[in-house]
C-alpha atoms as a PDB file:
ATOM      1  CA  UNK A   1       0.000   0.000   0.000  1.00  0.00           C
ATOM      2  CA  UNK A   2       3.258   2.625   0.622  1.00  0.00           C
ATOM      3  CA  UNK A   3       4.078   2.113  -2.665  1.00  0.00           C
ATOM      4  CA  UNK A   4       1.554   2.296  -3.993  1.00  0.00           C
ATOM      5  CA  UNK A   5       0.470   5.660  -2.189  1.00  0.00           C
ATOM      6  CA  UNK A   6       4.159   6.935  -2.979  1.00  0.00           C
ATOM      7  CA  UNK A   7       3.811   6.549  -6.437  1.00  0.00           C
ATOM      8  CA  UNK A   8       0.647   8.617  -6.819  1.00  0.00           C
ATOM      9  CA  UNK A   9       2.465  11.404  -4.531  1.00  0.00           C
ATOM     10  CA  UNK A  10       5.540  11.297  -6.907  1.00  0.00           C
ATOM     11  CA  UNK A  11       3.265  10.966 -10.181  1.00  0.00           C
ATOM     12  CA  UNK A  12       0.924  13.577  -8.927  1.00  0.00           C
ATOM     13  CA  UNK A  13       2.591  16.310  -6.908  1.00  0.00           C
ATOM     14  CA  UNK A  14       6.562  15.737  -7.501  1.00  0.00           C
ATOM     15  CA  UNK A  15       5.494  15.176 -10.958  1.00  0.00           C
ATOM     16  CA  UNK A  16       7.849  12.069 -11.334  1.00  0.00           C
ATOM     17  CA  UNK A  17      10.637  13.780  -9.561  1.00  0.00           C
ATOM     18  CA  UNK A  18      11.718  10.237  -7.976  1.00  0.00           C
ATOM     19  CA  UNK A  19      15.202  11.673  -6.828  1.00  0.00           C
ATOM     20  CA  UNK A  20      13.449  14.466  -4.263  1.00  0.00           C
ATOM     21  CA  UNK A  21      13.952  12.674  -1.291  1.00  0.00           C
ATOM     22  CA  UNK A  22      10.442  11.947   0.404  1.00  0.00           C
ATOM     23  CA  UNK A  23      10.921  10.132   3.540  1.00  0.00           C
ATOM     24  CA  UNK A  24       7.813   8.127   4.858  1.00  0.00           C
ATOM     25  CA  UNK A  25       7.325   9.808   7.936  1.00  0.00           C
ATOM     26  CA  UNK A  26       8.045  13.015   5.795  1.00  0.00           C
ATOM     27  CA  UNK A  27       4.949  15.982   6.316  1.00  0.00           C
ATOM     28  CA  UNK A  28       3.335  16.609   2.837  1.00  0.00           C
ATOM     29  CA  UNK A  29       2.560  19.883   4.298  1.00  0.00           C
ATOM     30  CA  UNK A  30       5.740  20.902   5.869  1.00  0.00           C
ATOM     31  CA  UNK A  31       7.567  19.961   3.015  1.00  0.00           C
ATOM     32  CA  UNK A  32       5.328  21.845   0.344  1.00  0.00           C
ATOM     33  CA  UNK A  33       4.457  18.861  -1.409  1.00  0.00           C
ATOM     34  CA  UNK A  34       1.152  18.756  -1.099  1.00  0.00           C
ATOM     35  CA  UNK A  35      -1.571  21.803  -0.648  1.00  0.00           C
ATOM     36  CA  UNK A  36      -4.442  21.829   0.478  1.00  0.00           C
ATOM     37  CA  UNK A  37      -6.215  21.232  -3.066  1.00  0.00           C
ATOM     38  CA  UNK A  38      -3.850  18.349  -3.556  1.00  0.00           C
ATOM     39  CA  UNK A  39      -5.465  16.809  -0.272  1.00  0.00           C
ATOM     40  CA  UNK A  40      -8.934  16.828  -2.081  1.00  0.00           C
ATOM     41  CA  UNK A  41      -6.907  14.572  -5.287  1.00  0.00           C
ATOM     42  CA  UNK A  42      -5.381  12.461  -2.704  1.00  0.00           C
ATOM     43  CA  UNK A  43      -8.786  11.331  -1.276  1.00  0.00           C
ATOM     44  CA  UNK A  44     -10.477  10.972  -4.194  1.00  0.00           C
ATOM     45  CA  UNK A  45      -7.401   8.620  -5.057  1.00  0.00           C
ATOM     46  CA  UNK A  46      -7.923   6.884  -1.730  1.00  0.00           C
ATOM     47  CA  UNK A  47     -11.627   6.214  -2.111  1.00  0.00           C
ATOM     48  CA  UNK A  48     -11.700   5.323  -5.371  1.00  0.00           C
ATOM     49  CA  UNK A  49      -8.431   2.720  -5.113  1.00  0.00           C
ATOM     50  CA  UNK A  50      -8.805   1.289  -1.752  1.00  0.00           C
ATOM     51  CA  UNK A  51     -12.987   1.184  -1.732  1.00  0.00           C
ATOM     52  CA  UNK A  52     -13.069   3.424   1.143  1.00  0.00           C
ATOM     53  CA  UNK A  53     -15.246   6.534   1.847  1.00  0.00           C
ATOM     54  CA  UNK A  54     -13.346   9.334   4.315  1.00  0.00           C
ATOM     55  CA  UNK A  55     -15.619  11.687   6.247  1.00  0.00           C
ATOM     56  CA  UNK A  56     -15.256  15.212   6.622  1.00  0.00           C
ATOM     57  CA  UNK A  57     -14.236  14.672  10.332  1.00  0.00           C
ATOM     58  CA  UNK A  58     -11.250  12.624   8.878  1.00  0.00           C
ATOM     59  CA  UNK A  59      -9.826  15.244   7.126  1.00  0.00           C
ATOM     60  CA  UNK A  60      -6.939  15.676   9.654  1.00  0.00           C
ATOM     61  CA  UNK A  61      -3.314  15.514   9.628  1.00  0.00           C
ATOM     62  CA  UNK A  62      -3.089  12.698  11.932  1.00  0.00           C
ATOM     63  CA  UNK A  63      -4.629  10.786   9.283  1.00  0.00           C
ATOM     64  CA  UNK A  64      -3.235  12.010   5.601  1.00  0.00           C
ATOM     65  CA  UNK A  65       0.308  14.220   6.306  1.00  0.00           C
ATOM     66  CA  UNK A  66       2.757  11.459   5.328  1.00  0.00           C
ATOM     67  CA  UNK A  67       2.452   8.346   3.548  1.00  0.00           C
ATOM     68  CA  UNK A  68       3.133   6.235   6.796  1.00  0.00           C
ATOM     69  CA  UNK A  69       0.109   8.311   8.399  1.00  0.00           C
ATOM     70  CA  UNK A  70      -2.107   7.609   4.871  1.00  0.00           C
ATOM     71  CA  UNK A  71      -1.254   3.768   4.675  1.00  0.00           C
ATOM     72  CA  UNK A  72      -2.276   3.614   8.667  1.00  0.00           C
ATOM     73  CA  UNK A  73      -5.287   5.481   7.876  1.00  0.00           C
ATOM     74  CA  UNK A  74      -6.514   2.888   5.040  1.00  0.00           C
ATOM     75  CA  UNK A  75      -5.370   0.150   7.046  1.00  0.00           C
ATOM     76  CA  UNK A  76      -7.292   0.972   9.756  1.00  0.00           C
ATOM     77  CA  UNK A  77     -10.241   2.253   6.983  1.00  0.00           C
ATOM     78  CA  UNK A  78     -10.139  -1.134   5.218  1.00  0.00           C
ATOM     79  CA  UNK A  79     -10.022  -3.379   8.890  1.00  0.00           C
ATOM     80  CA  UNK A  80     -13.528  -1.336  10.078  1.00  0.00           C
ATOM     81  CA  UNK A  81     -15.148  -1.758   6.191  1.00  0.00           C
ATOM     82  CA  UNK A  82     -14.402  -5.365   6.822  1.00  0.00           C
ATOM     83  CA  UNK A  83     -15.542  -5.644  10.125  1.00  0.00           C
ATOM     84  CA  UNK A  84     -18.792  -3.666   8.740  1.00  0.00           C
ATOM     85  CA  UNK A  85     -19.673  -6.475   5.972  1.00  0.00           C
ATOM     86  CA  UNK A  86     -19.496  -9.567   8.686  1.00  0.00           C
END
């Protein structure tokens, strides 16, 4: 899922850059790579490739400022969509 969430960062934002150094623990905000327009493409990305839908109330960065804080996010996202469908 990291890589897949890196790649759309790098495609999207560093526009294929893939030498500028983007740690995984590395703040989208702090580090100017992503605005907060570029939040709105990165959850429609989310929902659309992972199946999920991410409420308003979600919209934090705890949950979408890094890609180790965006994988966790899905993860968890994906366990509670399962746990909805037993």
């Amino acid at each position: 899922m990291q890589t897949e969430i890196r790649q759309f960062v790098v495609d999207n934002f560093l526009f294929g850059q893939q030498d500028r150094p983007l740690g995984n623990s590395d703040s989208f905000l702090e580090s100017g790579v992503i605005d907060s327009t570029g939040v709105l493409e990165l959850i429609a990305f989310l929902e659309s490739r992972y199946g999920i839908s991410i409420d308003d109330e979600e919209l934090v960065p705890a949950n979408l400022d890094s890609i180790d804080r965006v994988s966790g996010f899905v993860d968890r996202k994906l366990k509670m969509k399962g746990a909805d469908v037993v």
